[in-house]
C-alpha atoms as a PDB file:
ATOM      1  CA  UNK A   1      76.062 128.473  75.335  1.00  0.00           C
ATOM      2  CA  UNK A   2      73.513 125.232  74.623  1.00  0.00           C
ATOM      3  CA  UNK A   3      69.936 125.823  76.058  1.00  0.00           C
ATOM      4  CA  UNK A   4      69.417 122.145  76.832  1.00  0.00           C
ATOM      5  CA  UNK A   5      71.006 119.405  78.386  1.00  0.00           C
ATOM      6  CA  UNK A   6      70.934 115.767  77.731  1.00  0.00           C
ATOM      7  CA  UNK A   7      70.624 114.079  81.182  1.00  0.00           C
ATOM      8  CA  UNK A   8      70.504 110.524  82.251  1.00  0.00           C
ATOM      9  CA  UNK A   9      68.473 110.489  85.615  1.00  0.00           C
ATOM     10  CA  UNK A  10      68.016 107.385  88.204  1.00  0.00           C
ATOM     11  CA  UNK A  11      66.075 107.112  91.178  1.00  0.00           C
ATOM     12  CA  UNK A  12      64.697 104.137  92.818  1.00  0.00           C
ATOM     13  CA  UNK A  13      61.827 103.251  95.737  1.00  0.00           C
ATOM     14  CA  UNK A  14      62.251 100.547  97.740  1.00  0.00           C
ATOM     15  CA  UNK A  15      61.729 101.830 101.230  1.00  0.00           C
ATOM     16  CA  UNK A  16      59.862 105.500 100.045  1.00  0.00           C
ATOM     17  CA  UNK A  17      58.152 106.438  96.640  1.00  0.00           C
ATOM     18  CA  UNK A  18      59.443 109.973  97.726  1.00  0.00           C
ATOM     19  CA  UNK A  19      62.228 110.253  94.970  1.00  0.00           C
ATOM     20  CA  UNK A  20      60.109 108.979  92.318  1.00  0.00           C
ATOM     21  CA  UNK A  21      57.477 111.065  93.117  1.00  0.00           C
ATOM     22  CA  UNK A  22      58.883 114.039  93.062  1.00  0.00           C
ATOM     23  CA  UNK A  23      60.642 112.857  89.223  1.00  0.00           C
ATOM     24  CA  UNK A  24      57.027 112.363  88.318  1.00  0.00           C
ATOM     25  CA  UNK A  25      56.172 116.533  89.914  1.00  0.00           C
ATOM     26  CA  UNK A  26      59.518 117.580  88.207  1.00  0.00           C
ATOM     27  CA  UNK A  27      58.688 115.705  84.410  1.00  0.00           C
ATOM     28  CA  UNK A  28      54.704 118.137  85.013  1.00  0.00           C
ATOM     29  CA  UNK A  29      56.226 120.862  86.117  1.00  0.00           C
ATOM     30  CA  UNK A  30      58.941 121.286  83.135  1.00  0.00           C
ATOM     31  CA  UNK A  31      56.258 119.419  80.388  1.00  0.00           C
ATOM     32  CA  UNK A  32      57.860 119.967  76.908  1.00  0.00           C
ATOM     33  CA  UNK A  33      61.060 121.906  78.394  1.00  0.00           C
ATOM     34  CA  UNK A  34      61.926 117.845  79.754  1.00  0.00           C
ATOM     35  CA  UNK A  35      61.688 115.799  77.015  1.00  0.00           C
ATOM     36  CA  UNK A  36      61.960 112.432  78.187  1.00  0.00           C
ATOM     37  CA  UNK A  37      64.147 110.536  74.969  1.00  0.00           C
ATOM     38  CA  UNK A  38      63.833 106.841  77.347  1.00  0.00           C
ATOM     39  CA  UNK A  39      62.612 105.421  80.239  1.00  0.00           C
ATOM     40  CA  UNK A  40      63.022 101.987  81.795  1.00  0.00           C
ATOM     41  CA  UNK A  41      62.572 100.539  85.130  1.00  0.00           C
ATOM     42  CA  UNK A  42      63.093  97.307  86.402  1.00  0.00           C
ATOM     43  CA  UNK A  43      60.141  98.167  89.303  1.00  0.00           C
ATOM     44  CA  UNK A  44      61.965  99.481  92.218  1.00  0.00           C
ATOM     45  CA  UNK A  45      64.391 101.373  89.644  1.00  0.00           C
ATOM     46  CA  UNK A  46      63.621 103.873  87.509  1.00  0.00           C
ATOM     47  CA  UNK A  47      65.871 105.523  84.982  1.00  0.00           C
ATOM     48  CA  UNK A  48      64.966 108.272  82.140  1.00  0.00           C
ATOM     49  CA  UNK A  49      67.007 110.116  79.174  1.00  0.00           C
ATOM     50  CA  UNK A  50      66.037 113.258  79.214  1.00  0.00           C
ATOM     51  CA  UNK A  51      66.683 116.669  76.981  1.00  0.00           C
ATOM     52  CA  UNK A  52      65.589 119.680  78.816  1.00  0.00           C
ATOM     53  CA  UNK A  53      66.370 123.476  79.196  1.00  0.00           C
ATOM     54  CA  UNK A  54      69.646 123.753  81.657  1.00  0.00           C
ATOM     55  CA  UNK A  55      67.239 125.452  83.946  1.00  0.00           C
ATOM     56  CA  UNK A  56      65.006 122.486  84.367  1.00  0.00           C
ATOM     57  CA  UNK A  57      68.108 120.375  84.599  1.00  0.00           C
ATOM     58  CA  UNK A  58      69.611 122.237  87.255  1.00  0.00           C
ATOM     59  CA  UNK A  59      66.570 120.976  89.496  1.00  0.00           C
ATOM     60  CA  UNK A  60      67.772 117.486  89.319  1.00  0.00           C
ATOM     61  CA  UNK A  61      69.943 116.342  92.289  1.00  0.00           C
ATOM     62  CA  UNK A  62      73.278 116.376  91.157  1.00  0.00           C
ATOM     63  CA  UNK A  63      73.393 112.649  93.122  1.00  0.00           C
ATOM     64  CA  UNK A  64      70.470 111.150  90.837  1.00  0.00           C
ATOM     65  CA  UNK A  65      72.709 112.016  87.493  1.00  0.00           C
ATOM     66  CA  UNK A  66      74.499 109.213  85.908  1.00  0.00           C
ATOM     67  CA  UNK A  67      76.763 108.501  83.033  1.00  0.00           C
ATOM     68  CA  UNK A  68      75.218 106.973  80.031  1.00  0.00           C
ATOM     69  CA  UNK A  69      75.392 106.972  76.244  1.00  0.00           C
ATOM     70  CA  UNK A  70      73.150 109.291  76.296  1.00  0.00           C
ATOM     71  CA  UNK A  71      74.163 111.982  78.623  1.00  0.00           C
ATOM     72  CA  UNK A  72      77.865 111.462  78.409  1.00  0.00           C
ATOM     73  CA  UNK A  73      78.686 109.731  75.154  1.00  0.00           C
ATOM     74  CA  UNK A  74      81.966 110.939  75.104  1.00  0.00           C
ATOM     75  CA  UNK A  75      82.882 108.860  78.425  1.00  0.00           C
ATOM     76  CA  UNK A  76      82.044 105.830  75.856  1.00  0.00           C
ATOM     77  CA  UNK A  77      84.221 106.847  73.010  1.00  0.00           C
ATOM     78  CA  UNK A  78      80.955 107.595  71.232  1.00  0.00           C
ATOM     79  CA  UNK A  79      80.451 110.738  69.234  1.00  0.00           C
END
């Protein structure tokens, strides 16, 4: 069984911070366990690649996970 996960994570703030705050807790709480691979933002979007331990992963809500060459490669006939 793999001990990480590669993730693709996006949250955005227009109305409340609240999501990307807690992203910003979550990426100090997990430090090198959530290594962060990308991250763009286009200001009121944010999205990161991450590699992290399944556990750490498992905090992310499931609804903030997205498909992405990086997290699901094989959904893009990539290997």
């Amino acid at each position: 069984m793999p001990t990480t996960k590669r993730i693709t994570v996006y949250v955005d703030h227009v109305d409340s911070s609240a999501d990307f705050d807690w992203m910003r807790e979550w990426l100090a709480k997990w430090g090198e366990a959530a290594r962060v691979e990308s991250y763009s933002t286009g200001g009121w979007e944010h999205i990161w690649d991450i590699e992290a331990t399944v556990e750490a992963a498992e905090e992310i809500p499931e609804d903030w996970l997205c498909a992405s060459d990086w997290a699901t490669h094989e959904t893009f006939g990539k290997p």
